[in-house]
N, C-alpha and C. Protein backbone atom coordinates (compact mmCIF):
# COMPACT_ATOMS: atom_id res chain seq x y z
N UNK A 1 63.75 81.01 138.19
CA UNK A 1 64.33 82.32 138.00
C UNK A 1 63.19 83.33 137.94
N UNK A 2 63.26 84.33 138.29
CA UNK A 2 62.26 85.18 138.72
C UNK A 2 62.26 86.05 137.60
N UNK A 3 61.20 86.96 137.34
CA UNK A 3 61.18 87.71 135.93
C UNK A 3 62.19 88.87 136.17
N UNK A 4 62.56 89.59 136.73
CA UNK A 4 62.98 90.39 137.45
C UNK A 4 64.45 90.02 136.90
N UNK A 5 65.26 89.36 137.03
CA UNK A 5 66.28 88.53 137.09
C UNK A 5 66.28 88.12 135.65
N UNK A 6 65.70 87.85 134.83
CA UNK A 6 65.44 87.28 133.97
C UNK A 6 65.30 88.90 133.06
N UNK A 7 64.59 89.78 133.15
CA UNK A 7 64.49 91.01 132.28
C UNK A 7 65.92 91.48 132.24
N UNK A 8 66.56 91.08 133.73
CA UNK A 8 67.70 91.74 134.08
C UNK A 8 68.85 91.57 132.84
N UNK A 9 69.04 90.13 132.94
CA UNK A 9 70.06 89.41 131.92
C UNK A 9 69.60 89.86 130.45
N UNK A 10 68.16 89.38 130.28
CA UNK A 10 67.97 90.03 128.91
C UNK A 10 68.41 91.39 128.37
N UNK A 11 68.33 92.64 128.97
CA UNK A 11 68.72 93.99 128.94
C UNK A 11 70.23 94.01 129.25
N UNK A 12 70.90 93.38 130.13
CA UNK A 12 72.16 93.32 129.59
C UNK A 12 72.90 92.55 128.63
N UNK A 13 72.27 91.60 128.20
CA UNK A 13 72.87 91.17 126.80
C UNK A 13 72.56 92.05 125.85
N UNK A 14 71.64 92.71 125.74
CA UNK A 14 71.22 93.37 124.48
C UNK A 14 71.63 94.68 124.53
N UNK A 15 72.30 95.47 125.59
CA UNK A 15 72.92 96.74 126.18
C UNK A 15 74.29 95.82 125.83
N UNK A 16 74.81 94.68 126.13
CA UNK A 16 76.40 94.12 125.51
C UNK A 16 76.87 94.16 124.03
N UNK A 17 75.21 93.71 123.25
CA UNK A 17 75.51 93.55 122.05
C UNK A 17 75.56 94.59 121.16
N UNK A 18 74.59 95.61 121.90
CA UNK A 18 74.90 96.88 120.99
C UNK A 18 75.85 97.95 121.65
N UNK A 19 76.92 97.61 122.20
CA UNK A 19 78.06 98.31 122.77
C UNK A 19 78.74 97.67 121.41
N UNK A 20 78.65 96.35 121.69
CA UNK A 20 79.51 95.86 120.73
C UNK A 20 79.37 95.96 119.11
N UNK A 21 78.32 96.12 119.04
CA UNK A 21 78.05 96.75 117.67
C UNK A 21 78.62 98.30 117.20
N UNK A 22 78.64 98.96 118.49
CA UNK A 22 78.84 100.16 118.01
C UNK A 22 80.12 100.61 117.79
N UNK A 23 80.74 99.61 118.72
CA UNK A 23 82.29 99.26 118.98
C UNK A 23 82.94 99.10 117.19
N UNK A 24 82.46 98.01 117.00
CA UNK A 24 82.51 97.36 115.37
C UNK A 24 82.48 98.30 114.46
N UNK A 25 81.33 99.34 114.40
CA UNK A 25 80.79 99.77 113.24
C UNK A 25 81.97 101.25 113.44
N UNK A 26 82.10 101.72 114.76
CA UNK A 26 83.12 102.67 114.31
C UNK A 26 84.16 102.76 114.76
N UNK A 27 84.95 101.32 114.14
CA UNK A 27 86.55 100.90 114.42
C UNK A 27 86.58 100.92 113.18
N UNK A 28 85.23 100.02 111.88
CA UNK A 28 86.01 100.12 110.40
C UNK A 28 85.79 101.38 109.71
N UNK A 29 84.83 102.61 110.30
CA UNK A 29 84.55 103.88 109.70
C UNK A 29 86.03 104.25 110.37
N UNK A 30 86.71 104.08 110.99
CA UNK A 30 87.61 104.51 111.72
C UNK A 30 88.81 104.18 110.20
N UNK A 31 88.93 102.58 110.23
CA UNK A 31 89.59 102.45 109.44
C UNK A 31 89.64 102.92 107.83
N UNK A 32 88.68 102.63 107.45
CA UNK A 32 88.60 103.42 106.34
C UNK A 32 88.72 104.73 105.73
N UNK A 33 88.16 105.40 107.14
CA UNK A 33 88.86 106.66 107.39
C UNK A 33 90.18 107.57 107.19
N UNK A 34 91.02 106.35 107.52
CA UNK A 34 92.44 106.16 107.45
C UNK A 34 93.49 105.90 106.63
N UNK A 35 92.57 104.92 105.94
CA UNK A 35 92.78 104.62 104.43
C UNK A 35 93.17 105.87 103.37
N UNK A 36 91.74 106.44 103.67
CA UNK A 36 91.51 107.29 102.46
C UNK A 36 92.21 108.64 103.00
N UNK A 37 92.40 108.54 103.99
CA UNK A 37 94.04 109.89 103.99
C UNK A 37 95.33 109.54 103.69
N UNK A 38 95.00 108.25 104.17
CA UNK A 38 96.59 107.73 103.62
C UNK A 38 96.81 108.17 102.30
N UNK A 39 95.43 107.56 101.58
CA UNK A 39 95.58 107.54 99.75
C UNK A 39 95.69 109.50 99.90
N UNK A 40 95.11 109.96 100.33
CA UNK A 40 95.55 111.50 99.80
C UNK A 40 96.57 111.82 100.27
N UNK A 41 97.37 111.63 101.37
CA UNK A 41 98.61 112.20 101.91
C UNK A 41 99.83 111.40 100.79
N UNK A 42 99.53 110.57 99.91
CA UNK A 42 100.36 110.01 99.11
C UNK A 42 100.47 110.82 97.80
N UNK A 43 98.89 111.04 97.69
CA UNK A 43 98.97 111.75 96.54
C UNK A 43 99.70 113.31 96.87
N UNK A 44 99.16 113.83 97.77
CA UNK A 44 100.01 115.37 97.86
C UNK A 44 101.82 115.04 97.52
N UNK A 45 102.39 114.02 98.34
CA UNK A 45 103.53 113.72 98.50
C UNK A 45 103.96 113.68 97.26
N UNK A 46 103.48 112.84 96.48
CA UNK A 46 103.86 112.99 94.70
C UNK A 46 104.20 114.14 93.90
N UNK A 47 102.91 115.37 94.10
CA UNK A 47 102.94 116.41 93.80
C UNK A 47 104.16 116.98 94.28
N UNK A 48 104.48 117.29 95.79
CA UNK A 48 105.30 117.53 96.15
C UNK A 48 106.30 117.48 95.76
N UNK A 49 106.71 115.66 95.55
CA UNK A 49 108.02 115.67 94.96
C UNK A 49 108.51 115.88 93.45
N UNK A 50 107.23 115.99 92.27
CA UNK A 50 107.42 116.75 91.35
C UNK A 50 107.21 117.72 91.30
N UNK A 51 107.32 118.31 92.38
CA UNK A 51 107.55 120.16 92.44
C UNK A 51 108.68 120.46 92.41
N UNK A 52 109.51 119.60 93.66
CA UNK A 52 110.76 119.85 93.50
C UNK A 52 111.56 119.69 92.46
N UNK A 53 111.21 118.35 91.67
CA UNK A 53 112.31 118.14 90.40
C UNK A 53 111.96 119.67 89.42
N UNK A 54 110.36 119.71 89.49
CA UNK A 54 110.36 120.57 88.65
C UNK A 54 110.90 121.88 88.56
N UNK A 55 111.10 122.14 90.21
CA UNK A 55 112.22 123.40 90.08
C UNK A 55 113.18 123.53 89.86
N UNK A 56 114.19 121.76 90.27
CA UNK A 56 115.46 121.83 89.94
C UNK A 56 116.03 122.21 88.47
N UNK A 57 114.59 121.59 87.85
CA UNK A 57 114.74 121.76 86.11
C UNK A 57 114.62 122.62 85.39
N UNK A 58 113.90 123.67 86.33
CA UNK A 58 113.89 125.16 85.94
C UNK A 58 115.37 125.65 86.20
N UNK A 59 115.53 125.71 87.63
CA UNK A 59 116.95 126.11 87.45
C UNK A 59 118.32 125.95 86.78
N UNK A 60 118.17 124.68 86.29
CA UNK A 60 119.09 124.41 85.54
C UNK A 60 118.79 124.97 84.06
N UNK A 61 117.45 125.38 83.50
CA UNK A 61 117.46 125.67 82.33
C UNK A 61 117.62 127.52 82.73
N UNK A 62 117.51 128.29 83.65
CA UNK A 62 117.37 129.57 83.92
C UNK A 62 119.32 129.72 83.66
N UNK A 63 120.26 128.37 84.41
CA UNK A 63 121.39 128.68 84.34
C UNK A 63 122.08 128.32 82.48
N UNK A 64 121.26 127.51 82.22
CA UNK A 64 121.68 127.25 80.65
C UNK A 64 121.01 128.78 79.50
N UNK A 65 119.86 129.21 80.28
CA UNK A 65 119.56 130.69 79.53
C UNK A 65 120.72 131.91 79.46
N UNK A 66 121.13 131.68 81.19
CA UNK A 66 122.47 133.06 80.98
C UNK A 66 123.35 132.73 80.98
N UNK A 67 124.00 131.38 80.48
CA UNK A 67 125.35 131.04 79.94
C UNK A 67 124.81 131.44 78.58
N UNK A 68 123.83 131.01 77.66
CA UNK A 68 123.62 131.56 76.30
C UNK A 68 123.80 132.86 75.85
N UNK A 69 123.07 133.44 76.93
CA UNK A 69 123.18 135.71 76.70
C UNK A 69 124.67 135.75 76.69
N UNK A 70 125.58 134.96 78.05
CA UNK A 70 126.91 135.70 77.83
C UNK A 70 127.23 135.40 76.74
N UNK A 71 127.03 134.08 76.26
CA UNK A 71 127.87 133.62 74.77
C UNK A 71 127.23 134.16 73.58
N UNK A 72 126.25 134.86 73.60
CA UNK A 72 125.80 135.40 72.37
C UNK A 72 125.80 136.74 72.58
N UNK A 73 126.19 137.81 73.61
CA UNK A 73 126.51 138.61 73.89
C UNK A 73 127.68 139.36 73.21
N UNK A 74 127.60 140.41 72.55
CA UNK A 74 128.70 141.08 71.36
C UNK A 74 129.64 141.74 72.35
N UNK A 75 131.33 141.36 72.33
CA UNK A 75 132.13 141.69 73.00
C UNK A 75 132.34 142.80 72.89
């Protein structure tokens, strides 16, 4: 095998392996990536949905405030 031929193969294995390395290294930055929005898009969602109760609970106490005025209200 001639050197030529021989440098050849060497430089493409080592041009294969670091494709493939680079391949690797940012598929799990990829994933992890992913992760950690997940974990925050969960957390907003929470908030979210105790926003809503928390308004429903306002409203219901805003409607229990002016049933009180009418009933304590001097005829």
């Amino acid at each position: 095998m001639s050197d030529a031929v021989l440098v050849a193969l060497i430089s493409g294995l080592c041009t294969l392996l670091g494709s493939l390395g680079g391949v690797i290294a940012t598929s799990s930055l990829t994933s992890y990536r992913l992760k950690k929005l997940e974990e925050e898009v969960s957390k907003h969602n929470k908030v979210v949905e105790r926003t809503f109760r928390l308004e429903g609970r306002m409203d219901e106490a805003e409607h229990e405030l002016r049933d009180l005025k009418k009933f304590h209200q001097p005829h």
